[in-house]
C-alpha atoms as a PDB file:
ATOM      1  CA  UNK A   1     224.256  47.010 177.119  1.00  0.00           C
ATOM      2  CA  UNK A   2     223.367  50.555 176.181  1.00  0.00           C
ATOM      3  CA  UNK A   3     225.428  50.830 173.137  1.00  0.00           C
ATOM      4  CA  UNK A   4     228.556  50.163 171.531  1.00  0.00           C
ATOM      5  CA  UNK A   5     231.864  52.111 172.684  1.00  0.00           C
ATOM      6  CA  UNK A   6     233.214  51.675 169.039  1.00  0.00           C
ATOM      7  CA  UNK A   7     232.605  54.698 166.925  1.00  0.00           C
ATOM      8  CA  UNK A   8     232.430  53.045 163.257  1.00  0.00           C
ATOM      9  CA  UNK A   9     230.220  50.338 164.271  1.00  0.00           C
ATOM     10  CA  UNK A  10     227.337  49.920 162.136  1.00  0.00           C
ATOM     11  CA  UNK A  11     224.091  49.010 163.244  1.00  0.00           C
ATOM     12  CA  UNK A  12     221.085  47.549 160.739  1.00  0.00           C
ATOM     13  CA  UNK A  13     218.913  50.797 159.191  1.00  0.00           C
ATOM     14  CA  UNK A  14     215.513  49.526 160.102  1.00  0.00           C
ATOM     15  CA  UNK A  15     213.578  52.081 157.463  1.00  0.00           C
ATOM     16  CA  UNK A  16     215.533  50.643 154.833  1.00  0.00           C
ATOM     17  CA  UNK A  17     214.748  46.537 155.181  1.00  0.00           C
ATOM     18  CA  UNK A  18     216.285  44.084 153.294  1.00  0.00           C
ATOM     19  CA  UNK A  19     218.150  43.983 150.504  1.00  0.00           C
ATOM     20  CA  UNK A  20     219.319  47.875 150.317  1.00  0.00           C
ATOM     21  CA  UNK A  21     221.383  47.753 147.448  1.00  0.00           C
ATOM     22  CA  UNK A  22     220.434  47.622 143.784  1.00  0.00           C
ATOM     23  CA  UNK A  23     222.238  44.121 142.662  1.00  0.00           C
ATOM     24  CA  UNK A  24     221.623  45.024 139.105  1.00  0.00           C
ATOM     25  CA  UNK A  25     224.632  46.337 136.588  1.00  0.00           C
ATOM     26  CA  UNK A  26     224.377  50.627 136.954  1.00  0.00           C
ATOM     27  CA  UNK A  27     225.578  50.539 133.299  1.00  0.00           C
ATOM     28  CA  UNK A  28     221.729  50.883 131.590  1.00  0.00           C
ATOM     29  CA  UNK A  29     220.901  53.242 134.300  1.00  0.00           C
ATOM     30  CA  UNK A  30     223.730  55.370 133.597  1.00  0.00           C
ATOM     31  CA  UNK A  31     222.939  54.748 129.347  1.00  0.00           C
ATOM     32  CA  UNK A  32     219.083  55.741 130.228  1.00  0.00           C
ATOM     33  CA  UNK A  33     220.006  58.959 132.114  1.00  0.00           C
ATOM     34  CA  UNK A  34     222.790  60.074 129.306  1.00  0.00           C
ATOM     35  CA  UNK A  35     220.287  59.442 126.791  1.00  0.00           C
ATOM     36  CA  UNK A  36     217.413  61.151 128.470  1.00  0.00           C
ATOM     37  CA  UNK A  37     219.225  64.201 129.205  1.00  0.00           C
ATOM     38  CA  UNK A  38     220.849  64.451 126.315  1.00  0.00           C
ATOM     39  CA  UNK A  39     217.561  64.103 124.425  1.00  0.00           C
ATOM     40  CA  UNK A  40     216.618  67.322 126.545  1.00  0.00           C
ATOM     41  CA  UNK A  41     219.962  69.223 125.224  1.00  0.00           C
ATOM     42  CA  UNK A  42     219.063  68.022 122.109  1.00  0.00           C
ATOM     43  CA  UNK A  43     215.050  69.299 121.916  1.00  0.00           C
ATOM     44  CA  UNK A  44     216.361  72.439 123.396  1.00  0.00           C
ATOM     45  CA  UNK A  45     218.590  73.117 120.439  1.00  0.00           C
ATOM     46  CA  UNK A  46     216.247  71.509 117.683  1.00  0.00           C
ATOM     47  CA  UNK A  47     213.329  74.392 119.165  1.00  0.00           C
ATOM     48  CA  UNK A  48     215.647  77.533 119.590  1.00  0.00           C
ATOM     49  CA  UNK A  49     216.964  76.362 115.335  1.00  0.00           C
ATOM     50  CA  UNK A  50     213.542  76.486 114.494  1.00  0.00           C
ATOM     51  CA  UNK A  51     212.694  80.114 117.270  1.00  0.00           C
ATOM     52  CA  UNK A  52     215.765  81.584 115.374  1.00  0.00           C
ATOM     53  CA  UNK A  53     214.579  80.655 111.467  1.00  0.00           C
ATOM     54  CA  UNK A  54     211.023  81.896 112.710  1.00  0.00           C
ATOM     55  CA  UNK A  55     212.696  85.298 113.640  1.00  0.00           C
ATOM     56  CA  UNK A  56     214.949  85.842 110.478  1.00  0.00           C
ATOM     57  CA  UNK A  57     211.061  85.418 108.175  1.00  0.00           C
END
C-alpha cells in the first residue's frame, strides 16, 4: 500500500515525537508575554519622559 486515497488523512509527524502539544493552561504564557511586552512599551515611554526633560534643560 503506497498511500492513502483519502486527502485529510493524517499521518504521525516523525520530527515532532511524542507528546506535541503543550498540556499546560496558555493563561501564564499569555500573562508573561502581556507583561513582558508591555514592560517594553512601558521603558520606552519612561526613557523618551526623561530624553524630552533632558532637552527642555
Amino acid at each position: 500500500m503506497a498511500g492513502h486515497q483519502d486527502p485529510n488523512y493524517v499521518t504521525e509527524n516523525p520530527f515532532e515525537g511524542r507528546g506535541r502539544a503543550m498540556k499546560g493552561n496558555d493563561f501564564p504564557d499569555t500573562g508573561y508575554g502581556f507583561a513582558v511586552g508591555g514592560g517594553f512599551f512601558i521603558t520606552m515611554f519612561i526613557i523618551a519622559v526623561i530624553v524630552e526633560a533632558a532637552v527642555r534643560l
